[in-house]
N, C-alpha and C. Protein backbone atom coordinates (compact mmCIF):
# COMPACT_ATOMS: atom_id res chain seq x y z
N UNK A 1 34.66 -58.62 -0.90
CA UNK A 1 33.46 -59.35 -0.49
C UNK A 1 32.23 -58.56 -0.88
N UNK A 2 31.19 -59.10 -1.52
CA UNK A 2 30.12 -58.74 -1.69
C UNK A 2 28.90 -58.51 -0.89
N UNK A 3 28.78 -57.17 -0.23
CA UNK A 3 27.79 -56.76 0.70
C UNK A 3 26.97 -55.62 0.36
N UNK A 4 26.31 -55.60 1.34
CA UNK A 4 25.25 -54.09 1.49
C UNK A 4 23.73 -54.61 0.62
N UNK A 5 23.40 -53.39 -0.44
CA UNK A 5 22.63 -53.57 -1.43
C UNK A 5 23.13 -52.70 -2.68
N UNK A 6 22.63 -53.32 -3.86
CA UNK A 6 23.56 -52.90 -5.23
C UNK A 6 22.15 -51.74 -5.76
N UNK A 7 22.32 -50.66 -6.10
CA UNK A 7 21.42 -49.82 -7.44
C UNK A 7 21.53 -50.29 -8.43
N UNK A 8 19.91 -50.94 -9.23
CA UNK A 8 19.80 -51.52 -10.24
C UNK A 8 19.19 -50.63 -10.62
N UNK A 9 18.87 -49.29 -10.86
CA UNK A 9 17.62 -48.61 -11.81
C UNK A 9 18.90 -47.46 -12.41
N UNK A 10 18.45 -47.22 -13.64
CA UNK A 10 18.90 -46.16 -14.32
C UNK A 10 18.78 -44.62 -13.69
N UNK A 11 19.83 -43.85 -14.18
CA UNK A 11 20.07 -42.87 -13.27
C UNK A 11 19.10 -41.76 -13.40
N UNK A 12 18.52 -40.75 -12.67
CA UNK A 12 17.85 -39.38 -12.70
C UNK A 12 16.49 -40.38 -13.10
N UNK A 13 16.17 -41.15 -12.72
CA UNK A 13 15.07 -41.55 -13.16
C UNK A 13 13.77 -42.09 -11.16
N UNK A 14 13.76 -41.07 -10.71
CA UNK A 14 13.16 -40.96 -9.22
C UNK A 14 14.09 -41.75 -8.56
N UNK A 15 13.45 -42.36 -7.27
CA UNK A 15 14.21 -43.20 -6.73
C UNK A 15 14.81 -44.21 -7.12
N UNK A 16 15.94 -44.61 -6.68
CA UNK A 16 17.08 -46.19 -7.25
C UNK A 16 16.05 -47.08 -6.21
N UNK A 17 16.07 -48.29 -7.15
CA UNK A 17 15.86 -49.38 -6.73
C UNK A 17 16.64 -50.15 -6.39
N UNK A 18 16.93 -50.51 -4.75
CA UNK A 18 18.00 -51.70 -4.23
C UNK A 18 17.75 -52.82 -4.27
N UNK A 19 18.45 -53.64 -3.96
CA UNK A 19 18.59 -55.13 -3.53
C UNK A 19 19.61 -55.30 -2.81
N UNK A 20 19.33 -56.11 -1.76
CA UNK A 20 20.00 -57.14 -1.12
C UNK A 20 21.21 -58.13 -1.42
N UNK A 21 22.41 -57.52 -1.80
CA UNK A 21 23.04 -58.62 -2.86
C UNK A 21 23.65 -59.69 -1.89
N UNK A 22 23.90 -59.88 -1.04
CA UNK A 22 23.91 -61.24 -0.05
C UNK A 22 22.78 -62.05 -0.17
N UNK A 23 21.64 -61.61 -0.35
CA UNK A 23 20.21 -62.37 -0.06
C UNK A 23 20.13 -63.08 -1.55
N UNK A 24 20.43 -62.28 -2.58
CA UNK A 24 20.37 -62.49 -4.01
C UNK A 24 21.30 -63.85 -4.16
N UNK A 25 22.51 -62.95 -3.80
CA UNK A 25 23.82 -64.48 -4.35
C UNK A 25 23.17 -65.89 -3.40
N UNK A 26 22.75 -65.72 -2.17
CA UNK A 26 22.46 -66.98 -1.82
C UNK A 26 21.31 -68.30 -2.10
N UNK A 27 20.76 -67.02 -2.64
CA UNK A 27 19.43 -67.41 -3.63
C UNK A 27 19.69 -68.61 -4.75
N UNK A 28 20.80 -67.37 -5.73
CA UNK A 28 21.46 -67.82 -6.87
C UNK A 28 22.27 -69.04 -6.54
N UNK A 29 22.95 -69.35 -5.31
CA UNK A 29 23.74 -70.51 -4.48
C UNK A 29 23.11 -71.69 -4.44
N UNK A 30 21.96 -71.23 -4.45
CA UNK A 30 21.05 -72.84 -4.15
C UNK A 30 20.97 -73.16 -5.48
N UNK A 31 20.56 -72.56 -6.50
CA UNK A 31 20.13 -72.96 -7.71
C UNK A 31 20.97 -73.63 -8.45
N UNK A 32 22.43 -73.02 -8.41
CA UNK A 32 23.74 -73.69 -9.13
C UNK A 32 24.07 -74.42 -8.17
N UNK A 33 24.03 -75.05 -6.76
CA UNK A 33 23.85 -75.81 -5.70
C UNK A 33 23.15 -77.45 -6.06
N UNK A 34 22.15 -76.96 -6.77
CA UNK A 34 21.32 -78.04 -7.16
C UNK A 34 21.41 -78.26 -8.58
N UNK A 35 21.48 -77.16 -9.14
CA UNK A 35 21.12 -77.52 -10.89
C UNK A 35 22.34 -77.27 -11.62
N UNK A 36 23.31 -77.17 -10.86
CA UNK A 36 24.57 -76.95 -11.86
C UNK A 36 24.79 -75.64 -13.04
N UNK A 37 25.44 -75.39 -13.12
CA UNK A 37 25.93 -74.22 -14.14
C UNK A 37 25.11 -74.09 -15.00
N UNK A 38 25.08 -75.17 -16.15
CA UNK A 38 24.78 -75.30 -17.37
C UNK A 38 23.22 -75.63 -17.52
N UNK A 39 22.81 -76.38 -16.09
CA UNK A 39 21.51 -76.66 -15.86
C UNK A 39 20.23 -75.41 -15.62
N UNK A 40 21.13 -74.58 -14.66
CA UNK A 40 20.27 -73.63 -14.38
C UNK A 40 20.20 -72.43 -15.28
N UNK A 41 18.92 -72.23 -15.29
CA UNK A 41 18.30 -70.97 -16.19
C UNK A 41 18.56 -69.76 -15.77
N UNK A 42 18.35 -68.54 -16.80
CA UNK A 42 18.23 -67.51 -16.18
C UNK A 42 16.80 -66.77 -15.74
N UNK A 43 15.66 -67.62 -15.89
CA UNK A 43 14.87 -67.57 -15.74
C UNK A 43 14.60 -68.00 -14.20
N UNK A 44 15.06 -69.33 -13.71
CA UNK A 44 15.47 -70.31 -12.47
C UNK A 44 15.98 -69.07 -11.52
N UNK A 45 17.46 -68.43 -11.59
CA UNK A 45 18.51 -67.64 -10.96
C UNK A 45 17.25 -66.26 -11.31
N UNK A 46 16.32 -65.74 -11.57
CA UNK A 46 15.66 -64.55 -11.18
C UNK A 46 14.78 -65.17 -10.39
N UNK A 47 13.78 -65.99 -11.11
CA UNK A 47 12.93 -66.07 -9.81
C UNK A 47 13.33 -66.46 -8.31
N UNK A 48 14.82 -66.89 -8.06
CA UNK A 48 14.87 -67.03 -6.72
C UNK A 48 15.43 -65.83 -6.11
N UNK A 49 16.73 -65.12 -7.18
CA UNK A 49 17.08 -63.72 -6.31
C UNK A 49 15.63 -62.93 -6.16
N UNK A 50 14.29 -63.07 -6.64
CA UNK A 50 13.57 -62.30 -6.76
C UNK A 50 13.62 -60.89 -7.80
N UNK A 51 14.22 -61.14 -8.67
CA UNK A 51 14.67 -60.19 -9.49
C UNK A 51 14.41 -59.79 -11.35
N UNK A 52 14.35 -59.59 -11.64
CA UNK A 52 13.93 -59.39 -13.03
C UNK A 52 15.29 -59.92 -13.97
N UNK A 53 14.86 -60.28 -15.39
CA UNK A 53 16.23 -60.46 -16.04
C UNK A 53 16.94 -59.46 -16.08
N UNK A 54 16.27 -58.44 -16.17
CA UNK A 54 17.48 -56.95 -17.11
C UNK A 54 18.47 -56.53 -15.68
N UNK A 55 17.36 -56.74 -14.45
CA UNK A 55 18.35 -56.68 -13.46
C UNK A 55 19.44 -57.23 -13.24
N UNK A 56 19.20 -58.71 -13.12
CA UNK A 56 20.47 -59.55 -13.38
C UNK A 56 21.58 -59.20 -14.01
N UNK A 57 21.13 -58.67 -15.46
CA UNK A 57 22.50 -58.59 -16.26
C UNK A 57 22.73 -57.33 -15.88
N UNK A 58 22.13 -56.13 -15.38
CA UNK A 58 22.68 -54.78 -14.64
C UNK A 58 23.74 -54.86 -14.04
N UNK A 59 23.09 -55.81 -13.09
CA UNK A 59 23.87 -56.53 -12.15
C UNK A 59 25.46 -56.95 -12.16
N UNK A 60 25.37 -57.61 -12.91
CA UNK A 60 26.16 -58.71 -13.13
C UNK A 60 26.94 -59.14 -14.42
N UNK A 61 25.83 -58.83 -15.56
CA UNK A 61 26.41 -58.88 -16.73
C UNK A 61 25.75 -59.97 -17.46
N UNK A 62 26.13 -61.28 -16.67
CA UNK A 62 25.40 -62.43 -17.91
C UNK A 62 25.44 -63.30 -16.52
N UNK A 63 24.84 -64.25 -17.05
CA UNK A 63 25.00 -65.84 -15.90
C UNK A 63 25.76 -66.12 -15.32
N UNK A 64 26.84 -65.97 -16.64
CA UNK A 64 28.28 -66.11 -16.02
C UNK A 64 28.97 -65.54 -14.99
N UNK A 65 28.70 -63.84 -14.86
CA UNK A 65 29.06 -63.07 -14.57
C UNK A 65 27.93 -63.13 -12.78
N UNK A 66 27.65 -63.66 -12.38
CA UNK A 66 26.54 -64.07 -11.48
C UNK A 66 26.88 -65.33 -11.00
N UNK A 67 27.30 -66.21 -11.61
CA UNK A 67 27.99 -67.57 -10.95
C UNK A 67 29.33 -67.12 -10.33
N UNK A 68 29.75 -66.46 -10.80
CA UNK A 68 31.72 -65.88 -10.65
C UNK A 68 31.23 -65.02 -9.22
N UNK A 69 29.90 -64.06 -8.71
CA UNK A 69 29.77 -63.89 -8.26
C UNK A 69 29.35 -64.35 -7.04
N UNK A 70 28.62 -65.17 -7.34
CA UNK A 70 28.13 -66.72 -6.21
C UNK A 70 29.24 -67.28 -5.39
N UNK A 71 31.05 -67.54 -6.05
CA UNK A 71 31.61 -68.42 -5.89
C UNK A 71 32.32 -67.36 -4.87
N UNK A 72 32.28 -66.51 -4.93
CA UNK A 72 33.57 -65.61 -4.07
C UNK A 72 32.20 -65.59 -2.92
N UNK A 73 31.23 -65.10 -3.55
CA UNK A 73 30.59 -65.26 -2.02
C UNK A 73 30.67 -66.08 -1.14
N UNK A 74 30.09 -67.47 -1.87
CA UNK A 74 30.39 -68.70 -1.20
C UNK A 74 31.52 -68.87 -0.31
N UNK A 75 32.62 -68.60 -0.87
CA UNK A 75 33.55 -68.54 -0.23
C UNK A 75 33.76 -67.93 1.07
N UNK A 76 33.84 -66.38 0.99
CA UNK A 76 33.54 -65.39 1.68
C UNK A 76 32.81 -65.55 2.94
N UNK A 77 31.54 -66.48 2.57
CA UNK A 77 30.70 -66.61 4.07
C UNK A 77 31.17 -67.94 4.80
N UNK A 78 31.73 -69.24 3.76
CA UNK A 78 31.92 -70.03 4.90
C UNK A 78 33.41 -70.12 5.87
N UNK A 79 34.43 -69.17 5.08
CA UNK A 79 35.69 -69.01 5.74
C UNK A 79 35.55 -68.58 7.14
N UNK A 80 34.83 -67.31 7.71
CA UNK A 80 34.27 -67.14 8.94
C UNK A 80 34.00 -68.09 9.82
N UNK A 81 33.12 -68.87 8.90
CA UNK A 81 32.13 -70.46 9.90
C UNK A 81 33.20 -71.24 10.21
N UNK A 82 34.20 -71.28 9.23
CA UNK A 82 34.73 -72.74 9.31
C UNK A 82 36.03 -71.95 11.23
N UNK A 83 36.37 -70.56 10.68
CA UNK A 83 37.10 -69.66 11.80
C UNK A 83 36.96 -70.04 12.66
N UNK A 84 35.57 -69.39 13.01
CA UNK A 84 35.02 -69.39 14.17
C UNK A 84 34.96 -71.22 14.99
N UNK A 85 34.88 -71.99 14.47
CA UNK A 85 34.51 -73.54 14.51
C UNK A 85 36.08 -73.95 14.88
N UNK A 86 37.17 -73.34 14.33
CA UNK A 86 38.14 -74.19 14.85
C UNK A 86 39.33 -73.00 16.01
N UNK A 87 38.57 -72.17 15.87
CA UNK A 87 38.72 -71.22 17.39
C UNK A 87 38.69 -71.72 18.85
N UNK A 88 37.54 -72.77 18.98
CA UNK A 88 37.13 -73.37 19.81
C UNK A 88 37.76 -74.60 19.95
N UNK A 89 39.02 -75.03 19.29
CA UNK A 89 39.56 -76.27 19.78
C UNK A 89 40.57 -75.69 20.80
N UNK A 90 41.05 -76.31 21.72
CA UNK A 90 42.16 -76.33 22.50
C UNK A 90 43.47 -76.39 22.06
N UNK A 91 44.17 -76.72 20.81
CA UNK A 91 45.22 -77.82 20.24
C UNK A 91 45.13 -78.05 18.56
N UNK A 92 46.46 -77.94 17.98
CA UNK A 92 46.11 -77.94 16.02
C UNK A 92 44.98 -79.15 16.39
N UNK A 93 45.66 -80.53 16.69
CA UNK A 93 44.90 -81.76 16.50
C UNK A 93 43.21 -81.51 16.79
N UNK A 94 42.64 -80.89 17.41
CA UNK A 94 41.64 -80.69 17.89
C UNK A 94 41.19 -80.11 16.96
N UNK A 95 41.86 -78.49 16.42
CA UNK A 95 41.40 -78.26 15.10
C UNK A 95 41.06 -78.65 13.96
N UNK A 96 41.91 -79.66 13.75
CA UNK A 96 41.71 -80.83 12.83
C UNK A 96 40.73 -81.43 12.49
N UNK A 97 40.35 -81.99 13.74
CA UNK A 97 38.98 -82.70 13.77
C UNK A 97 38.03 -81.58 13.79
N UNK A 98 37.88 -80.36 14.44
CA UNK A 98 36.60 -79.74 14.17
C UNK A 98 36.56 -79.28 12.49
N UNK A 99 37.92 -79.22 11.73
CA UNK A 99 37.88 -79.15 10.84
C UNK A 99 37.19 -80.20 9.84
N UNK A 100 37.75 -81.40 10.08
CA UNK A 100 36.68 -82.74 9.42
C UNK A 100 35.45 -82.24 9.39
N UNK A 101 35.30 -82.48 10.68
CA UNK A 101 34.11 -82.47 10.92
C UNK A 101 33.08 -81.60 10.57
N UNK A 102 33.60 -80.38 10.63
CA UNK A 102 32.69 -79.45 9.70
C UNK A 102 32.36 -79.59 7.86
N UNK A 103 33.22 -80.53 7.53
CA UNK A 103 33.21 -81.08 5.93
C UNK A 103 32.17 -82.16 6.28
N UNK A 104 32.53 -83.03 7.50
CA UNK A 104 31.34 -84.29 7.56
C UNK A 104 29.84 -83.65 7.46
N UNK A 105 29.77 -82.83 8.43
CA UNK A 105 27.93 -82.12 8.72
C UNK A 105 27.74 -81.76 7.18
N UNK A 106 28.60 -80.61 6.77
CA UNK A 106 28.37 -79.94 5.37
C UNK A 106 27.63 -81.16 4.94
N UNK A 107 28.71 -82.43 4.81
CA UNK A 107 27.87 -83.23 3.48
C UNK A 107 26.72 -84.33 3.99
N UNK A 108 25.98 -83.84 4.77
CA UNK A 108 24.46 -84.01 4.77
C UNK A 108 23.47 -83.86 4.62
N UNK A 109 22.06 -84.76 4.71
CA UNK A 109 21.03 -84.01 4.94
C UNK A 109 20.58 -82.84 3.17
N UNK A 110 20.06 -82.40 3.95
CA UNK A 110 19.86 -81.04 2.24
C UNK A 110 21.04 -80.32 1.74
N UNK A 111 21.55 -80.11 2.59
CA UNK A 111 23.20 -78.99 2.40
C UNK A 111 24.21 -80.54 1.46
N UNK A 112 23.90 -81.70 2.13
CA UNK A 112 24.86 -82.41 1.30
C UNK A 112 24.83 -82.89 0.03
N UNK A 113 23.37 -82.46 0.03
CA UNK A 113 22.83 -83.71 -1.85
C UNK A 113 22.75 -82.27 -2.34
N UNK A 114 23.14 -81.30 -1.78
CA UNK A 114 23.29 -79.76 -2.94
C UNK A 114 24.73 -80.17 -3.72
N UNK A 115 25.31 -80.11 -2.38
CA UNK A 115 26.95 -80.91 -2.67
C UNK A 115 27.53 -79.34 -2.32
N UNK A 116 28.97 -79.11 -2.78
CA UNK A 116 30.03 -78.07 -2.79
C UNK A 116 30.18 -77.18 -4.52
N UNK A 117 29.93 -75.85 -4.11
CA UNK A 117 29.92 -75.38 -5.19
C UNK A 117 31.38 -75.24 -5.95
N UNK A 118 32.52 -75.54 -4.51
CA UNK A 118 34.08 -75.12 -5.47
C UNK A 118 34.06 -76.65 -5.54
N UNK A 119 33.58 -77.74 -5.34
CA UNK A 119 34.17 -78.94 -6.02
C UNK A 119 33.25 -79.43 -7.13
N UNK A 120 32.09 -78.63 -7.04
CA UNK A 120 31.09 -78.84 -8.19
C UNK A 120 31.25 -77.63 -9.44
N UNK A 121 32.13 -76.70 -9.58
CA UNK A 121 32.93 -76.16 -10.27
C UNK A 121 34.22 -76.87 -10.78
N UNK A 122 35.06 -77.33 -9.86
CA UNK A 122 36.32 -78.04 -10.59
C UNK A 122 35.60 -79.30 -11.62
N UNK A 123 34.36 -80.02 -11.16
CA UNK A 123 33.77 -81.05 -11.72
C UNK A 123 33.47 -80.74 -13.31
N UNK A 124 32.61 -78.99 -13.13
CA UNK A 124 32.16 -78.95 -14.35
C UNK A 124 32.42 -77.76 -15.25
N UNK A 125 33.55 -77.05 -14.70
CA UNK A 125 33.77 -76.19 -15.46
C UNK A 125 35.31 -75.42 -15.25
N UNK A 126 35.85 -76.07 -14.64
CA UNK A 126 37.09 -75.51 -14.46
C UNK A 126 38.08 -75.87 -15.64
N UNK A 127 37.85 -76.44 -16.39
CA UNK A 127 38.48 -77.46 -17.81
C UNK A 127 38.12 -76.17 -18.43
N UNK A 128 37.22 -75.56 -19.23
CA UNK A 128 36.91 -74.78 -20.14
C UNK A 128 37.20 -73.53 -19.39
N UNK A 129 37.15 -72.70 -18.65
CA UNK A 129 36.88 -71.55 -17.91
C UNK A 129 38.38 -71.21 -17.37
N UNK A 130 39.35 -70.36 -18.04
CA UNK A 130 40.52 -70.37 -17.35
C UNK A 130 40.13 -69.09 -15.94
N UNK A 131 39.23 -68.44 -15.65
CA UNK A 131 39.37 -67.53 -14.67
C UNK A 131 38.97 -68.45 -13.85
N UNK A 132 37.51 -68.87 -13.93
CA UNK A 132 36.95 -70.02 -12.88
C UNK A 132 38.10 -70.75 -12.20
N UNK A 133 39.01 -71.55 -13.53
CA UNK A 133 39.77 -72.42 -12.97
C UNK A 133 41.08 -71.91 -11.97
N UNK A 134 41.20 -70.76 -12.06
CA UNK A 134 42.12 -70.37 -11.17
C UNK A 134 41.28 -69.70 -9.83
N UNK A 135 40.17 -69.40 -10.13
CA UNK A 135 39.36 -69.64 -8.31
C UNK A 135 39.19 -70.81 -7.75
N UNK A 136 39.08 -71.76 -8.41
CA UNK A 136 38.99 -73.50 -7.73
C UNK A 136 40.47 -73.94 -7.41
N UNK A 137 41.53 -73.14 -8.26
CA UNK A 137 42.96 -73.70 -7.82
C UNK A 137 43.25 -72.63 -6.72
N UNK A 138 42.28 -71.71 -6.04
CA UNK A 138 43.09 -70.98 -5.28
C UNK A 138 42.49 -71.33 -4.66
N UNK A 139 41.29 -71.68 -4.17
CA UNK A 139 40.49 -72.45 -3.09
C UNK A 139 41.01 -73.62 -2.54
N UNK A 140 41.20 -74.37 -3.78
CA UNK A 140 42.02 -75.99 -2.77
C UNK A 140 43.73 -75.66 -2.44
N UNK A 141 43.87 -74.73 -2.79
CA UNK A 141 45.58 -74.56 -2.60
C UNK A 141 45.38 -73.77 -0.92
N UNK A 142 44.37 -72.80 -0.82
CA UNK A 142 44.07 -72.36 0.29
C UNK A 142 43.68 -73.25 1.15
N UNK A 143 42.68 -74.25 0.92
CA UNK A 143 42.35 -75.43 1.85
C UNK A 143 43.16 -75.81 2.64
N UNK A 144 44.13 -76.65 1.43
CA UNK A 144 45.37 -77.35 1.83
C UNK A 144 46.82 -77.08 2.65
N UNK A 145 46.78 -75.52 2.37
CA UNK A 145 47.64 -74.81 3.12
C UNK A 145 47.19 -74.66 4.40
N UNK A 146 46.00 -74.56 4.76
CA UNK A 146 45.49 -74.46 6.10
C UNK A 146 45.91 -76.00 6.20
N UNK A 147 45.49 -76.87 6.44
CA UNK A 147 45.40 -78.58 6.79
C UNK A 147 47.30 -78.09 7.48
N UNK A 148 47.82 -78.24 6.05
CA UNK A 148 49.63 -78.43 6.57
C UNK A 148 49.86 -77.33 8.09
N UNK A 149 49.05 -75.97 7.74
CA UNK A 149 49.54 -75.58 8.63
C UNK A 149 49.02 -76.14 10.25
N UNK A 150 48.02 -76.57 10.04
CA UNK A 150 47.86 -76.95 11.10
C UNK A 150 48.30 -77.86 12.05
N UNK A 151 48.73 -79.04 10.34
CA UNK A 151 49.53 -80.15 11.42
C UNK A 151 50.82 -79.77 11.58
N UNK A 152 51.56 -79.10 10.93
CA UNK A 152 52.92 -78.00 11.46
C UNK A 152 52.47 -77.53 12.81
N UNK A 153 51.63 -76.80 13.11
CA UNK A 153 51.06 -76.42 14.59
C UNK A 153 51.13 -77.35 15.41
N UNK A 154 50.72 -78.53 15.03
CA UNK A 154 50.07 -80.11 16.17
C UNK A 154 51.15 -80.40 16.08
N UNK A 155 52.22 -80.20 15.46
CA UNK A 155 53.72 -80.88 15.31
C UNK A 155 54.45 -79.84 17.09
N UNK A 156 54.48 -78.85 16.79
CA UNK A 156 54.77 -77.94 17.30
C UNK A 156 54.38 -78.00 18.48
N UNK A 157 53.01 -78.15 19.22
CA UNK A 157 52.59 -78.31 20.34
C UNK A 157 52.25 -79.50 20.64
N UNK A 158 52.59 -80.63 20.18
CA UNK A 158 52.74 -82.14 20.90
C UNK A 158 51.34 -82.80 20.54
N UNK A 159 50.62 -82.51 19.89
CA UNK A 159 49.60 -82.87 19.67
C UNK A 159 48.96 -83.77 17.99
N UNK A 160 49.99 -83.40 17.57
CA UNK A 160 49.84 -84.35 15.85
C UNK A 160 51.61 -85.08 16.10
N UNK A 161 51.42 -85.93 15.91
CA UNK A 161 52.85 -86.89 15.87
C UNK A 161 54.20 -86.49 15.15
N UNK A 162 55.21 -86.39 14.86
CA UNK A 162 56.52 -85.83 14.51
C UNK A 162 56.56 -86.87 13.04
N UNK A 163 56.43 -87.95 13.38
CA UNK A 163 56.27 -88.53 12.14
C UNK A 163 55.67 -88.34 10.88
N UNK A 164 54.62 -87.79 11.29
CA UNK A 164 53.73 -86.70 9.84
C UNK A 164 54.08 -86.30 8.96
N UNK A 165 54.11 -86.82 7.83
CA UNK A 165 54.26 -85.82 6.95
C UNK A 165 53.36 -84.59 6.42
N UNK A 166 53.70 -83.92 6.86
CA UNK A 166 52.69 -82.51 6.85
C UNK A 166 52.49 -82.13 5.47
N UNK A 167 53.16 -82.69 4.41
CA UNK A 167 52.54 -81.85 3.39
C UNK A 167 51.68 -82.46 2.61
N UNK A 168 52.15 -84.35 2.49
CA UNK A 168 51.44 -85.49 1.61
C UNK A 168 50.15 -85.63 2.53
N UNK A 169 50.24 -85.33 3.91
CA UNK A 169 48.94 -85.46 4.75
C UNK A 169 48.10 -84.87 4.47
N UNK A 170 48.31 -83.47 4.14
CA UNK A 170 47.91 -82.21 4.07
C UNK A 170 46.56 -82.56 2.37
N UNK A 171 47.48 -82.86 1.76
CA UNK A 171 46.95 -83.13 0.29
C UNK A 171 46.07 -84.30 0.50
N UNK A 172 46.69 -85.29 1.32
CA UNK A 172 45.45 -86.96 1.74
C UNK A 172 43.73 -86.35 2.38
N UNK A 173 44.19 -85.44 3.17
CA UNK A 173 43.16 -84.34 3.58
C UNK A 173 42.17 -83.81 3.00
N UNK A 174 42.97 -83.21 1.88
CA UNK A 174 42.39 -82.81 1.19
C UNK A 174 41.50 -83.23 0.06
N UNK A 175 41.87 -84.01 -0.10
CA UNK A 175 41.15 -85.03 -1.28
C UNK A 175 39.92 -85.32 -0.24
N UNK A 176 40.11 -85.76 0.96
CA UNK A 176 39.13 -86.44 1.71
C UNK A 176 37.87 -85.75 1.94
N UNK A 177 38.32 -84.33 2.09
CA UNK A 177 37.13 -83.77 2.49
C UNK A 177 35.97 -82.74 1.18
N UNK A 178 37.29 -82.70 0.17
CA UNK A 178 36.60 -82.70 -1.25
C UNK A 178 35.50 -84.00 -1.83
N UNK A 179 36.07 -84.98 -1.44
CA UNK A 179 35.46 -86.17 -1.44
C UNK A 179 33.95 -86.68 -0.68
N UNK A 180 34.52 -86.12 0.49
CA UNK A 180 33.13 -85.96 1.27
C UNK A 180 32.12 -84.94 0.47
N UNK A 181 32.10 -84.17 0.05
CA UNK A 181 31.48 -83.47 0.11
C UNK A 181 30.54 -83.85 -1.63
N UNK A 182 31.20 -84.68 -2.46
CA UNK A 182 30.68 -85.46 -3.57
C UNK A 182 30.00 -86.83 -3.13
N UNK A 183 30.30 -87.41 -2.19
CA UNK A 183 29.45 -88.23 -1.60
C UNK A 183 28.42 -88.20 -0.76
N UNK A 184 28.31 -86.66 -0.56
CA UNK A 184 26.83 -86.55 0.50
C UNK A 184 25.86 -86.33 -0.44
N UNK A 185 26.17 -86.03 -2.27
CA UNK A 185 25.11 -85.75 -2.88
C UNK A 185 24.58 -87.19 -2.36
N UNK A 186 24.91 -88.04 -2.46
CA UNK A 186 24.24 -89.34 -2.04
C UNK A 186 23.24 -89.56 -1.36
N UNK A 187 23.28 -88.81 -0.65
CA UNK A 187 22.28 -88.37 0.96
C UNK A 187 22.96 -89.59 2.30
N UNK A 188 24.17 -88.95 2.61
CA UNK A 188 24.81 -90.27 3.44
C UNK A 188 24.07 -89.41 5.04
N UNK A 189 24.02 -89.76 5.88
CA UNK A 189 23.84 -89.91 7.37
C UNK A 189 24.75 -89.47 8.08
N UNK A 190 24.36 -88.33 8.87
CA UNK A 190 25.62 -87.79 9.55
C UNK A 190 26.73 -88.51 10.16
N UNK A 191 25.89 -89.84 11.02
CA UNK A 191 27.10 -90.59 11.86
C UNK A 191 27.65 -91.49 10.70
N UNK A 192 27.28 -91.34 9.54
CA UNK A 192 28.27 -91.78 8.91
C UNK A 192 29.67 -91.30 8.25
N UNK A 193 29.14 -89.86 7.78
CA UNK A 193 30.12 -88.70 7.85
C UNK A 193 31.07 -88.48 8.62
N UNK A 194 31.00 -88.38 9.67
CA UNK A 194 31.64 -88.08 11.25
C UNK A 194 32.34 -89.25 11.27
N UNK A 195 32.11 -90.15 11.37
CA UNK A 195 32.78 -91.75 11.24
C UNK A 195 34.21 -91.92 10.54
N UNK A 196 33.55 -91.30 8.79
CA UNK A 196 34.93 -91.47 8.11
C UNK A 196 35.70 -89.91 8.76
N UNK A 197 35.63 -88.75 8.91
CA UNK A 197 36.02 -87.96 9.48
C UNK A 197 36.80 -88.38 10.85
N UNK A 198 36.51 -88.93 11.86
CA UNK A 198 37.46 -89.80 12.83
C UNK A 198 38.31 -90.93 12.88
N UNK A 199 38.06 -91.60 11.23
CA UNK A 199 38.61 -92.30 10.83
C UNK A 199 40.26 -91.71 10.34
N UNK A 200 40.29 -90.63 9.46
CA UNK A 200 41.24 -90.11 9.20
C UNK A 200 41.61 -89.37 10.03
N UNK A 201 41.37 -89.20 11.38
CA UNK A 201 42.37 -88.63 12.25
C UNK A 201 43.54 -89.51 12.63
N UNK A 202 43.13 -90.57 12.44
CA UNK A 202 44.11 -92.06 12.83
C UNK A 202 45.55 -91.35 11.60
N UNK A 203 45.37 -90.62 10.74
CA UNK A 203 46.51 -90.42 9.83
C UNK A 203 47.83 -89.10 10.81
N UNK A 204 46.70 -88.74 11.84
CA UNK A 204 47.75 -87.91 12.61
C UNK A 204 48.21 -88.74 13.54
N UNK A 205 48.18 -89.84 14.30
CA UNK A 205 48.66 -90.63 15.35
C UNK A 205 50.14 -91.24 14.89
């Protein structure tokens, strides 16, 4: 995981100059958030880390090498959120839904017409990019493994139905909330989000 602050200045040369590399990548998050890979500049991705070009590529190397960095972050910070969020259910089934549901909010409002950076990666660059493409296949394989396990859990404690198929569910899931998260570029309405999100809980009954 990418933390602290990184030394961008050449060596024996007075003090190193830091940065913030959490503050930077999230910077850089919004930009490929909104403008896509291919869209955004490297001109765009400095002025928001606040940073110079030569830094960047110090940094990082190239654009590329700065998006690859974005995506593990990305990752990195919302695995915690999503933790912490389904900590607080009582029951898998319960988890479930706070799980939706945290895909429904995501795809609203400003956070939703940014959209998802691992499904806005599989969209536009996981075809050409074999490293990329094996971070977007380890992301939804990770997704999805959580979902099954959970309804294995709700199986387990009486709370997701025996009838389930836990693994085709697991994948129906999954699509759904990948899905959501390409339809809030739309700018959909939370209670509409939440809606189809309680809608597919009806797939655990």
């Amino acid at each position: 995981m990418t933390t602290g602050t990184l030394d961008i200045s050449p060596k024996l040369r007075g003090r190193p100059r830091q940065f913030d590399v959490d503050a930077a990548l999230d910077a850089a998050l919004r930009v490929f958030s909104e403008r896509g890979y291919y869209a955004a500049s490297i001109s765009e991705l400095t002025e928001a880390m606040g940073l110079t070009a030569g830094s960047v590529y110090k940094a990082f190397g190239d654009k590329r090498g700065v998006f690859l960095a974005v995506f593990d972050h990305y990752r990195n910070v919302r695995q915690p959120l999503i933790d912490q969020s389904l900590a607080k259910a009582p029951n898998a089934y319960e988890k479930l839904r706070s799980l939706l549901a945290f895909f429904a909010d995501a795809s609203c409002g400003e956070i939703g017409r940014r959209g998802c950076l691992v499904v806005g990666s599989a969209i536009e660059l996981a075809l050409f990019d074999k490293e990329l493409a094996s971070r977007v296949r380890a992301a939804f394989d990770f997704d999805e493994r959580r979902i099954k396990d959970l309804i294995l859990l709700g199986q387990a404690d009486g709370s997701v139905a025996k009838h389930v198929d836990p693994e085709s569910t697991a994948s129906a899931l999954l699509a759904l909330t990948k899905g959501m998260r390409v339809i809030g570029k739309t700018g959909r309405k939370t209670e509409h989000m939440l809606a189809v999100a309680e809608a597919a809980m009806k797939l655990l009954n």
